[in-house]
Protein backbone atom coordinates (compact mmCIF):
# COMPACT_ATOMS: atom_id res chain seq x y z
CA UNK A 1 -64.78 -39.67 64.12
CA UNK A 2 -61.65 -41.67 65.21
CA UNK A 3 -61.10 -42.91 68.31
CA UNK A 4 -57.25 -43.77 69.56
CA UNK A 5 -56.63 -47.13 70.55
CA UNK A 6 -55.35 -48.11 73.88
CA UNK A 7 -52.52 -49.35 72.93
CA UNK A 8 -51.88 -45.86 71.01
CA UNK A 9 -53.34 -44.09 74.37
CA UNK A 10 -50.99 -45.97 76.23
CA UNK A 11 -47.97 -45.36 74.57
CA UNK A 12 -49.19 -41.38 74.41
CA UNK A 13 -49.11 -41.62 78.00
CA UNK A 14 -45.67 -42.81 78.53
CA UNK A 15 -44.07 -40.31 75.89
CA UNK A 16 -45.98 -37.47 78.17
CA UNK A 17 -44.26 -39.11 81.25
CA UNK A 18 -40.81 -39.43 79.31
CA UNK A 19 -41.17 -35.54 78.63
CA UNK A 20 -42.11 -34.39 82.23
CA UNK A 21 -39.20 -35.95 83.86
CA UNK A 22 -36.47 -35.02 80.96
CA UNK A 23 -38.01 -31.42 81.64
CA UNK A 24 -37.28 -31.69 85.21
CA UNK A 25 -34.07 -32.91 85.08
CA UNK A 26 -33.27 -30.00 82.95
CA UNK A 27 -35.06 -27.73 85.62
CA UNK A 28 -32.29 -29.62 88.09
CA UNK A 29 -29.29 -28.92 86.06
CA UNK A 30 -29.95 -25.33 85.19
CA UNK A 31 -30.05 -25.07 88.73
CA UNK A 32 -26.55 -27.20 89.97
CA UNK A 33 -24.90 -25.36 86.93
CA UNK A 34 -25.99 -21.70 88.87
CA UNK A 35 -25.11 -23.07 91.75
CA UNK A 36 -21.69 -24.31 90.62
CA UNK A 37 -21.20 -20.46 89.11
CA UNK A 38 -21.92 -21.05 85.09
CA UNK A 39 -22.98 -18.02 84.63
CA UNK A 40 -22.69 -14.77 86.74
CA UNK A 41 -25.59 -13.70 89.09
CA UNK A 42 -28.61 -12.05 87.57
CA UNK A 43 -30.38 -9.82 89.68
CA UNK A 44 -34.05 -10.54 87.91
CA UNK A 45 -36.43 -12.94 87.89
CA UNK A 46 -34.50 -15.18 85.53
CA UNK A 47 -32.68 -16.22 88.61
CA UNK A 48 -35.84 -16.62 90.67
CA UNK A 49 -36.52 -19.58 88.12
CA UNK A 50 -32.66 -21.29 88.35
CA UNK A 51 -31.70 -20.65 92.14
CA UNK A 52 -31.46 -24.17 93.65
CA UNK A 53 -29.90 -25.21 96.70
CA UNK A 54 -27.04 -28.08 95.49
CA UNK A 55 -29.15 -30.81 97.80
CA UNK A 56 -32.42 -29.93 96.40
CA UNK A 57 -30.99 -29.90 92.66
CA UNK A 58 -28.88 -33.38 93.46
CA UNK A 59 -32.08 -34.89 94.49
CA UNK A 60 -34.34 -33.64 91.70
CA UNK A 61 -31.51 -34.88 89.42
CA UNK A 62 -31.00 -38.57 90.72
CA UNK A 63 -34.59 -38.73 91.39
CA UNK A 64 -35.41 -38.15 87.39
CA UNK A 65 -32.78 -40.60 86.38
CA UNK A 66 -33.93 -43.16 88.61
CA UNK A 67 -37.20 -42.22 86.89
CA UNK A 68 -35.97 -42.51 83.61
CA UNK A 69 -34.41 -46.18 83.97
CA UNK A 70 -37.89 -47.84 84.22
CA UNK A 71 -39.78 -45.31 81.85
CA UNK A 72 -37.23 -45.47 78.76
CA UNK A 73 -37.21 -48.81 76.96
CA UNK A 74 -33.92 -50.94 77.08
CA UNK A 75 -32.24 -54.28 78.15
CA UNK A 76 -32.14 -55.69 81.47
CA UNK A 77 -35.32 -54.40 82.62
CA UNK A 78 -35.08 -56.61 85.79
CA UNK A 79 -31.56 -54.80 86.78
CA UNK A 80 -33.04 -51.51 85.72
CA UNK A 81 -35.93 -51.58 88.08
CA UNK A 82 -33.57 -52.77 91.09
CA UNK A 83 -31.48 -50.07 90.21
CA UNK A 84 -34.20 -47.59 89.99
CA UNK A 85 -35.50 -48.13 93.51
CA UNK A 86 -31.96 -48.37 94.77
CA UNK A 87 -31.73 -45.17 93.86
CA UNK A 88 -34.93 -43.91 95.08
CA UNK A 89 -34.40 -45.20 98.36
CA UNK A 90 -31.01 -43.29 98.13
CA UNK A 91 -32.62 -39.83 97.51
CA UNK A 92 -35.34 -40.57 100.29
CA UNK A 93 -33.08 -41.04 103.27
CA UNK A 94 -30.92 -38.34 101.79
CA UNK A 95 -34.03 -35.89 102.05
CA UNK A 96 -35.05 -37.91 105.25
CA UNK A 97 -31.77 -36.65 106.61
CA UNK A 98 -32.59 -33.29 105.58
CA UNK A 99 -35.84 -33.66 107.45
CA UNK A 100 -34.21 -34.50 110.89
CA UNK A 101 -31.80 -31.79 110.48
CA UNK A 102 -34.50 -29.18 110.45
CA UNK A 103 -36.35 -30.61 113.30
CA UNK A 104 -33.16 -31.41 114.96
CA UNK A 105 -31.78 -27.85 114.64
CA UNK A 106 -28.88 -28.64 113.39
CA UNK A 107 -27.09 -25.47 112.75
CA UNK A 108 -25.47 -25.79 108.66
CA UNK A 109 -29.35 -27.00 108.06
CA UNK A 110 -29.73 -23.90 106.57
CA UNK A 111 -26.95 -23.47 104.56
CA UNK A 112 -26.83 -26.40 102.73
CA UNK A 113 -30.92 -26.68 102.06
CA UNK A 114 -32.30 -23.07 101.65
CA UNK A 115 -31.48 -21.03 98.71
CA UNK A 116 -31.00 -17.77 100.57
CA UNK A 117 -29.31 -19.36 103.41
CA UNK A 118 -31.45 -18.75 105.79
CA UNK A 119 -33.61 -20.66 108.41
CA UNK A 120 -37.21 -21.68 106.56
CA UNK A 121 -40.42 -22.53 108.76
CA UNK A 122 -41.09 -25.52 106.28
CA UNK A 123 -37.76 -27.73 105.49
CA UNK A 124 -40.24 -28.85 101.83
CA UNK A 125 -36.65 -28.80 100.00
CA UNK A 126 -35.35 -31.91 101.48
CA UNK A 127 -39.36 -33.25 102.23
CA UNK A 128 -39.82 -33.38 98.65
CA UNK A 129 -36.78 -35.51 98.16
CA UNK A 130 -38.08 -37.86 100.51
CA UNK A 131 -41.20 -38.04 99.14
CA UNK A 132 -40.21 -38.40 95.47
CA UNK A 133 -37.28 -41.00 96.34
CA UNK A 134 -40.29 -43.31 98.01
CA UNK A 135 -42.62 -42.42 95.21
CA UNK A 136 -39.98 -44.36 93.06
CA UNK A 137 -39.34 -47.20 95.62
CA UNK A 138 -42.85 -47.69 95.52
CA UNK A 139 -43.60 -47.38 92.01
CA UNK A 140 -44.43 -51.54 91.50
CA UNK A 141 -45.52 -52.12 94.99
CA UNK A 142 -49.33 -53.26 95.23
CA UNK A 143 -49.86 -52.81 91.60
CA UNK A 144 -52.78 -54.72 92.20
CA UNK A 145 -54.70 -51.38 94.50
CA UNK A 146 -57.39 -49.03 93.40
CA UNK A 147 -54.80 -45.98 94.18
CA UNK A 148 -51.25 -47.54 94.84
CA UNK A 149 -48.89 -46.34 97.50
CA UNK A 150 -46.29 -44.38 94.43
CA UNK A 151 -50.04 -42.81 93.05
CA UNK A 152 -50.40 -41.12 96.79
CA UNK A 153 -46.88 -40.16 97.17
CA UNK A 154 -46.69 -38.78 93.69
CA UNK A 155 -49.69 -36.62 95.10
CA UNK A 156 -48.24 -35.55 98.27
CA UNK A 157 -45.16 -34.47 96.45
CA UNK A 158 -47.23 -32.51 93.62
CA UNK A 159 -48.69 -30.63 96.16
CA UNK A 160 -44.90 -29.54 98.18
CA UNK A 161 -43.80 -28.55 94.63
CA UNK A 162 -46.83 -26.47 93.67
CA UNK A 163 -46.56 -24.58 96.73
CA UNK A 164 -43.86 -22.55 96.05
CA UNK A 165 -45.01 -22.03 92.43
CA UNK A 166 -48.27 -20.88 93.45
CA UNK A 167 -47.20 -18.56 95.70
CA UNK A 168 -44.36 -17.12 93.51
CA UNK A 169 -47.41 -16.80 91.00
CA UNK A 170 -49.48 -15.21 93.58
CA UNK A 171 -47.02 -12.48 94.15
CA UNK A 172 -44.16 -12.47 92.17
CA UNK A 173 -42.35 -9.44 95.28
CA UNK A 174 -43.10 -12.17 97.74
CA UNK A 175 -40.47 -14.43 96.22
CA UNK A 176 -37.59 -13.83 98.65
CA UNK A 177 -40.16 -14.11 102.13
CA UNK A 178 -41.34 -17.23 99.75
CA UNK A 179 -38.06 -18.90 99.70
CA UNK A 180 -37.29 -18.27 103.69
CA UNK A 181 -41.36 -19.17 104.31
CA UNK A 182 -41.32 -22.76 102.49
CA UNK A 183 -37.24 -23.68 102.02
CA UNK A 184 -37.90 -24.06 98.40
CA UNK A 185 -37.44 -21.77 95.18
CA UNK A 186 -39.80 -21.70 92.72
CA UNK A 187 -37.85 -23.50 90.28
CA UNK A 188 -37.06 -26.64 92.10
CA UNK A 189 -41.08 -26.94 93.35
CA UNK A 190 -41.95 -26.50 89.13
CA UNK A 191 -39.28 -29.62 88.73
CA UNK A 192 -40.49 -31.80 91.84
CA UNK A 193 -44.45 -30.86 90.19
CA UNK A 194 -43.04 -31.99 86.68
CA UNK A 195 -41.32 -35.19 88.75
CA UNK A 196 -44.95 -36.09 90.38
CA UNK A 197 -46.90 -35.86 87.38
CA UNK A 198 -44.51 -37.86 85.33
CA UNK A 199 -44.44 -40.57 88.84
CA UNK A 200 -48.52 -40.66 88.06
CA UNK A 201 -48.28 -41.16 84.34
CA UNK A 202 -45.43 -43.87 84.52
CA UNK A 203 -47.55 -46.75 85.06
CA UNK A 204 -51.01 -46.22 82.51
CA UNK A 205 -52.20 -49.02 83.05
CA UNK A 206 -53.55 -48.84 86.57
CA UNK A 207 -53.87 -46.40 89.97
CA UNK A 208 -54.99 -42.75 88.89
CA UNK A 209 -53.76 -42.98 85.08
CA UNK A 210 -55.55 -45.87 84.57
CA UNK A 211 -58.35 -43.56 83.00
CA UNK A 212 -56.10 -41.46 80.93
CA UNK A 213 -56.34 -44.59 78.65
CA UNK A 214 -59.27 -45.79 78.76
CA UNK A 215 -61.15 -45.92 75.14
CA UNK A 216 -64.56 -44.66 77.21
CA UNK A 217 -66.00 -40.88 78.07
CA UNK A 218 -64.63 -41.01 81.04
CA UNK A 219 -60.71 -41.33 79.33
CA UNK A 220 -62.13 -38.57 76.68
CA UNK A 221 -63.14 -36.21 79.62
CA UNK A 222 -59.77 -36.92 81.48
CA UNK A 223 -57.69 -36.51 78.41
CA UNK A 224 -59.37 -33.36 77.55
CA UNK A 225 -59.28 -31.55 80.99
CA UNK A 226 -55.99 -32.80 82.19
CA UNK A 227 -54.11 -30.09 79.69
CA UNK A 228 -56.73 -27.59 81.79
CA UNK A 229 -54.94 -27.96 84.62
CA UNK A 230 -51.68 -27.20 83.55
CA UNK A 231 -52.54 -24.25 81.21
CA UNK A 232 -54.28 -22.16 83.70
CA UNK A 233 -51.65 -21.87 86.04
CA UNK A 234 -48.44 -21.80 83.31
CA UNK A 235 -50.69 -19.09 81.51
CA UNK A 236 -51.21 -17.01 85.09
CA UNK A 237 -47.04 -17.12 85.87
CA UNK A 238 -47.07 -16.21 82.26
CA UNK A 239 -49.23 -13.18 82.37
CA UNK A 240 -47.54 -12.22 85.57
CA UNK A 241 -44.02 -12.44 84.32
CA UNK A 242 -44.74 -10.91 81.11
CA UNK A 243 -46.51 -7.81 82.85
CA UNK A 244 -43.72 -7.77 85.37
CA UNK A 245 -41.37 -7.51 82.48
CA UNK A 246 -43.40 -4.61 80.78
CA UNK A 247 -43.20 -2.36 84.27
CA UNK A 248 -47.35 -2.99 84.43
CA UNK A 249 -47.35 -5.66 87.37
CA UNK A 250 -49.43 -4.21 89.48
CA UNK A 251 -51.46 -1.55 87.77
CA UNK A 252 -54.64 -1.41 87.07
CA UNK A 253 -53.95 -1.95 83.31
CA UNK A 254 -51.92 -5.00 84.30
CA UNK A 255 -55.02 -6.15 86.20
CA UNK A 256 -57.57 -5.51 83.64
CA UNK A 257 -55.11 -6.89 80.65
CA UNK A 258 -54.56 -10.42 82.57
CA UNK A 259 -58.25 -10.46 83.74
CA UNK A 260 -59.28 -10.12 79.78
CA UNK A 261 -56.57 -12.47 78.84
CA UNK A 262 -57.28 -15.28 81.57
CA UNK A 263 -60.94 -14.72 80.28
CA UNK A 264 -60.69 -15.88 76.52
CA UNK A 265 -58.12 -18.17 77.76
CA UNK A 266 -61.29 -19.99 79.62
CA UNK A 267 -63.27 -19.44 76.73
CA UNK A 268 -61.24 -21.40 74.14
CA UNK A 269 -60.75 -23.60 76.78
CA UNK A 270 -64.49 -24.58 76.89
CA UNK A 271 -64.94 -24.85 73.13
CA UNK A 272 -61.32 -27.00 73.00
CA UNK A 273 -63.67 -29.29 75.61
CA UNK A 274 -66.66 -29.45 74.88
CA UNK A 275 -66.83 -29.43 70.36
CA UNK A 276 -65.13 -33.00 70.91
CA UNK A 277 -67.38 -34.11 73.45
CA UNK A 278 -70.54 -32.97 71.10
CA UNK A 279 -69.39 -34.59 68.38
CA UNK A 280 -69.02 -37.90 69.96
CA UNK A 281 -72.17 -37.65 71.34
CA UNK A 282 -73.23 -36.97 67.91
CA UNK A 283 -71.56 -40.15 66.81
CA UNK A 284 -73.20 -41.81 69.21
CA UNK A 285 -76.79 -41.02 68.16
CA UNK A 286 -76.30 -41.50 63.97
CA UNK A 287 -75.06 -44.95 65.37
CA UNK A 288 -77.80 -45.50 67.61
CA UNK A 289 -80.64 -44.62 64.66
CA UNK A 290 -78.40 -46.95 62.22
CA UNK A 291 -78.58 -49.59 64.90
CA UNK A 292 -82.18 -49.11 65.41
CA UNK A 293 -83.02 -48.99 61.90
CA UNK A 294 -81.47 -52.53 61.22
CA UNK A 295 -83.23 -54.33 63.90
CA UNK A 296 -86.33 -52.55 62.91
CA UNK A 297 -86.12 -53.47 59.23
CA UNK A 298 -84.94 -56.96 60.15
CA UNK A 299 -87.56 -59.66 58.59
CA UNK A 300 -86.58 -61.80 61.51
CA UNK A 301 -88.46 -61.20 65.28
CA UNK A 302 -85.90 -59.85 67.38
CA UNK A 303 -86.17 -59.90 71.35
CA UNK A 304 -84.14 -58.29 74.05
CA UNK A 305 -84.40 -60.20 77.25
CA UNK A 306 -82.93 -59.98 80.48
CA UNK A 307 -81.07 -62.51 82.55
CA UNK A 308 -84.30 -64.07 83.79
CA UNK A 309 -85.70 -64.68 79.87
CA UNK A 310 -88.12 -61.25 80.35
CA UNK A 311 -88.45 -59.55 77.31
CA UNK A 312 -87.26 -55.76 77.29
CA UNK A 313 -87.21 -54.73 73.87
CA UNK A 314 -88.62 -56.49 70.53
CA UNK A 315 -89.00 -55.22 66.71
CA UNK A 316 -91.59 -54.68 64.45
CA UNK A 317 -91.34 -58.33 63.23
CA UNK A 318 -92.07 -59.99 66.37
CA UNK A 319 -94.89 -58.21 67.44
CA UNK A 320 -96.24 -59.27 63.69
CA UNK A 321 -95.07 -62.76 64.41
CA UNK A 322 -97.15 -62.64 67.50
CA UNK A 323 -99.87 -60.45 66.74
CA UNK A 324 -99.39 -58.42 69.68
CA UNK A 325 -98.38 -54.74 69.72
CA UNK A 326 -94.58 -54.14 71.28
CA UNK A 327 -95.95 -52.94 74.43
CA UNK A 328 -97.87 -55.99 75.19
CA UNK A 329 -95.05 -57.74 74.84
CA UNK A 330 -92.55 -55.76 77.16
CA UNK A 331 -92.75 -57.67 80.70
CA UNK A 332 -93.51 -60.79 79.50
CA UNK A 333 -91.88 -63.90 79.58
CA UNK A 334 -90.57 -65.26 75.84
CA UNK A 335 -91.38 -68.63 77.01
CA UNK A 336 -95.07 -68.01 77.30
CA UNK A 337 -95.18 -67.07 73.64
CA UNK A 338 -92.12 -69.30 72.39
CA UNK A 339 -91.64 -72.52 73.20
CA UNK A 340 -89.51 -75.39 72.42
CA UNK A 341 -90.45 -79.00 71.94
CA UNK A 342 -89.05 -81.39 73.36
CA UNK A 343 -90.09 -79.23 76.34
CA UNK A 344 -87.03 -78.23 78.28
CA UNK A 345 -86.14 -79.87 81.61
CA UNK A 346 -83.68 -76.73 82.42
CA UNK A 347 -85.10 -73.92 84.57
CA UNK A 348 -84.22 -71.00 81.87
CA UNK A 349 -84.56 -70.71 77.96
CA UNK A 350 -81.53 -69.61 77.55
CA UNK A 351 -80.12 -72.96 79.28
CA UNK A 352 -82.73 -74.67 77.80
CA UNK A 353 -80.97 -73.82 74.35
CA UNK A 354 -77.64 -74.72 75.27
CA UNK A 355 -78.65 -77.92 76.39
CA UNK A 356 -79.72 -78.61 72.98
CA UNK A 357 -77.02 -77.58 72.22
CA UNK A 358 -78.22 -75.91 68.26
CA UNK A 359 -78.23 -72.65 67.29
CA UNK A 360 -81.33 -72.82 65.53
CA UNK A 361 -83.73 -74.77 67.71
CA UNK A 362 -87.11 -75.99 66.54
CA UNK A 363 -89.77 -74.31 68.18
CA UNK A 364 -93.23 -72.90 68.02
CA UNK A 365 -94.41 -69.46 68.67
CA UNK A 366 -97.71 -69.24 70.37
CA UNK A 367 -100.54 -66.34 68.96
CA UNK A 368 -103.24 -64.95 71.43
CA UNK A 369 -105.73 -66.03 69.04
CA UNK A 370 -104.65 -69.97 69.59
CA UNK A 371 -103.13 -70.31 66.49
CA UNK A 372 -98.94 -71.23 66.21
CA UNK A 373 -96.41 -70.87 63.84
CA UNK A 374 -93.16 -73.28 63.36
CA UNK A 375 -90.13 -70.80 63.82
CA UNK A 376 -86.16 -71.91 64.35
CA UNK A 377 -85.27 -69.79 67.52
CA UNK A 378 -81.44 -68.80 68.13
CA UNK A 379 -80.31 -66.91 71.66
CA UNK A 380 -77.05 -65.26 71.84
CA UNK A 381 -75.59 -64.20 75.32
CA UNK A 382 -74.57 -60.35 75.32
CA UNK A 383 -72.56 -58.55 78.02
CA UNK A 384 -73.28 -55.32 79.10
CA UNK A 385 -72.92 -53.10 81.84
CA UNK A 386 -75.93 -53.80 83.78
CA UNK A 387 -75.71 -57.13 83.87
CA UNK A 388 -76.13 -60.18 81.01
CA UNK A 389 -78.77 -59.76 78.32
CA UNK A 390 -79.83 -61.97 75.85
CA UNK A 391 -80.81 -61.76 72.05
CA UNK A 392 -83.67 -64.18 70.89
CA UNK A 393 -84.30 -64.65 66.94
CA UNK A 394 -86.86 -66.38 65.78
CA UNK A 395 -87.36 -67.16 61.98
CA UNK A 396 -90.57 -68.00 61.03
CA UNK A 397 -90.17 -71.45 58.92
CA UNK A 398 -94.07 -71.96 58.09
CA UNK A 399 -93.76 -70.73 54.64
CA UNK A 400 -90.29 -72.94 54.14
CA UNK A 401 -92.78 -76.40 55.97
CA UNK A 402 -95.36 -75.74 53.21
CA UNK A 403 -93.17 -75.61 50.88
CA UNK A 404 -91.34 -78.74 51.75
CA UNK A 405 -94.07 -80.41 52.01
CA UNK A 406 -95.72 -79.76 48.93
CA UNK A 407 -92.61 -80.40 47.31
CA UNK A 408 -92.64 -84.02 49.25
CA UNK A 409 -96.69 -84.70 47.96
CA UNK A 410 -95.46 -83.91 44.57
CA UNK A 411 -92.53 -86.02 44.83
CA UNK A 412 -94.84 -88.93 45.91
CA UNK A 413 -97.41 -88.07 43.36
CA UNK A 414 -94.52 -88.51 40.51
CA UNK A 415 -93.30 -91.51 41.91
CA UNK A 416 -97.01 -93.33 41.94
CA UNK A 417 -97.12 -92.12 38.02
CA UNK A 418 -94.12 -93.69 37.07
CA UNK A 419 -95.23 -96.97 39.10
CA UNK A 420 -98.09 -97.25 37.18
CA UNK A 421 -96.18 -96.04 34.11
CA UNK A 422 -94.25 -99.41 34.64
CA UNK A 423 -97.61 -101.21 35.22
């Protein structure tokens, strides 16, 4: 099983971003050009989904290309960052202004930020331009912080755009109370939700997306549940339009075919997320017995110890090089059993080695029954998640001693022959 690279995850990321705010500036444009009288009036729902007040759809339009400077790639990317929160402080004291007009009162509030025209209890038209021009602003400020200040903005403004969404989703015969409830049509809250997500997504690296690439399970769950939460609620206004469009929103058999639908849509949804997650697990096991199997089959002893020289795991071979069974040895110092000589003056084993300074130190492994054997011992330092482990080897050398020196005696033994040869 292949597993994407972060570089590859990151760049998936961006391209995702890049898509979301092209996607809302079309959403903005689709609405300036009804506004501006493109194309005549259409009393259905297809102008539910393009009615946008001309602030609203300026906004959402200079928002997404301030966006856009920093997220496509190009020259000057210095002047195109300056430019990009120029621009984003623009669009927030333009919906800032919006803002004070509403709790000011001001009497062509109304007409300029409301689709219908009339007086809304929530002014989230020109509050989600203020929030999504200081989303941008803020977008390389603290990069350095767990969530930074554009991740929590980006948040605040996905939840004014997904209000009007939900609700049109909720009750599609609510939509004109919805407009005059909240100050926003549906289609301008779907582009400031597209504008938020693609505010989150711009900057992979760190803050909330930092986990959409990371090469772990946690990035795998992420990446497989984040396409969750856009497909249940696209396929609900899907359903609702599509029944509404048949003449069944609202009946019973409406009801029952979006309840059956919504159902198998959860059901692939499980299988899409959790085959993946099953196989990787299953990865993860056939490389855990391969693992195992090598250090098993190793002719070398093999110890696991932890930072304090305590041994945690060993093979077959060094409970055969000490003549004690694995669990015996599981708690236990290595230096009682292995030691070097010189004796070490440094307080660990692991230091002890280093200040050798050879990978394959002389030393002598100690047997319960008082007997030793001359092994070359090598520690490696390994970093893992609970803290610093070590790997001791230690290659028994008694056979290789014998040999040498019975190939020294015979050497000797030669030499005295060809003395006396001489003699």
């Amino acid at each position: 099983m292949t597993t994407k690279t972060g570089a590859t995850l990151t760049e998936s990321v961006l391209a995702t971003a890049r898509g979301l705010t092209a996607a809302a500036a079309l959403l903005a444009m689709l609405g300036l050009f009804h506004w501006l009288g493109a194309w005549p009036r259409l009393e259905t729902w297809a102008l539910q989904w393009t009615m946008m007040t001309r602030h609203t759809g300026v906004g959402l339009l200079v928002t997404t290309g301030a966006l856009a400077l920093v997220l496509w790639p190009g020259p000057g990317n210095a002047r195109r960052a300056s430019l990009s929160a120029a621009l984003g402080l623009t669009v927030c004291a333009f919906g800032a202004w919006g803002v004070v007009g509403w709790l000011t009162h001001v009497p062509a509030w109304a007409a300029v930020w409301t689709p219908t025209g009339a007086w809304s209890v929530l002014p989230l038209g020109p509050l989600a331009c203020a929030l999504g021009g200081l989303a941008v602003w803020a977008l390389d400020r603290r990069p350095g912080a767990t969530v930074p200040p554009s991740d929590v903005l980006a948040l605040l403004l996905g939840a004014v755009g997904a209000a009007p969404v939900t609700g049109y989703v909720v009750d599609l015969a609510a939509q004109p109370r919805l407009v005059e409830t909240l100050g926003i049509a549906p289609s301008a809250g779907l582009g400031w939700t597209l504008c938020a997500a693609a505010l989150l997504l711009a900057r992979p690296g760190r803050g909330l997306a930092a986990i959409l690439v990371a090469t772990g399970p946690g990035g795998g769950v992420a990446r497989r549940l984040l396409p969750i939460v856009a497909a249940v609620p696209m396929s609900l206004t899907a359903s609702h339009l599509a029944l509404d469009w048949a003449g069944l929103g609202g009946t019973m058999l409406g009801r029952t075919a979006q309840v059956l639908a919504l159902m198998g849509l959860a059901f692939l949804l499980v299988l899409w997320t959790s085959y993946p997650l099953e196989a990787s697990e299953r990865a993860l096991r056939d490389s855990e017995a391969r693992l195992r199997g090598l250090v098993e089959a190793m002719p070398d002893a093999l110890f696991v110890l932890d930072a304090t020289g305590w041994i945690t795991d060993a093979n077959p071979a060094a409970s055969t090089l000490l003549g004690l069974r694995r669990e015996a040895l599981l708690g236990q110092p290595l230096a009682r059993w292995v030691t070097t000589d010189p004796a070490p003056t440094a307080p660990g084993l692991f230091d002890a080695l280093a200040q050798a300074g050879s990978p394959d130190t002389p030393s002598t492994a100690h047997r319960p029954d008082g007997t030793s054997r001359p092994v070359e011992l090598t520690l490696a330092p390994i970093e893992a998640s609970g803290g610093r482990l070590e790997v001791a080897i230690c290659r028994d050398v008694s056979e290789r001693q014998r040999t040498a020196e019975a190939l020294a005696r015979r050497t000797g033994e030669l030499a005295q022959a060809r003395a006396l040869e001489r003699l």
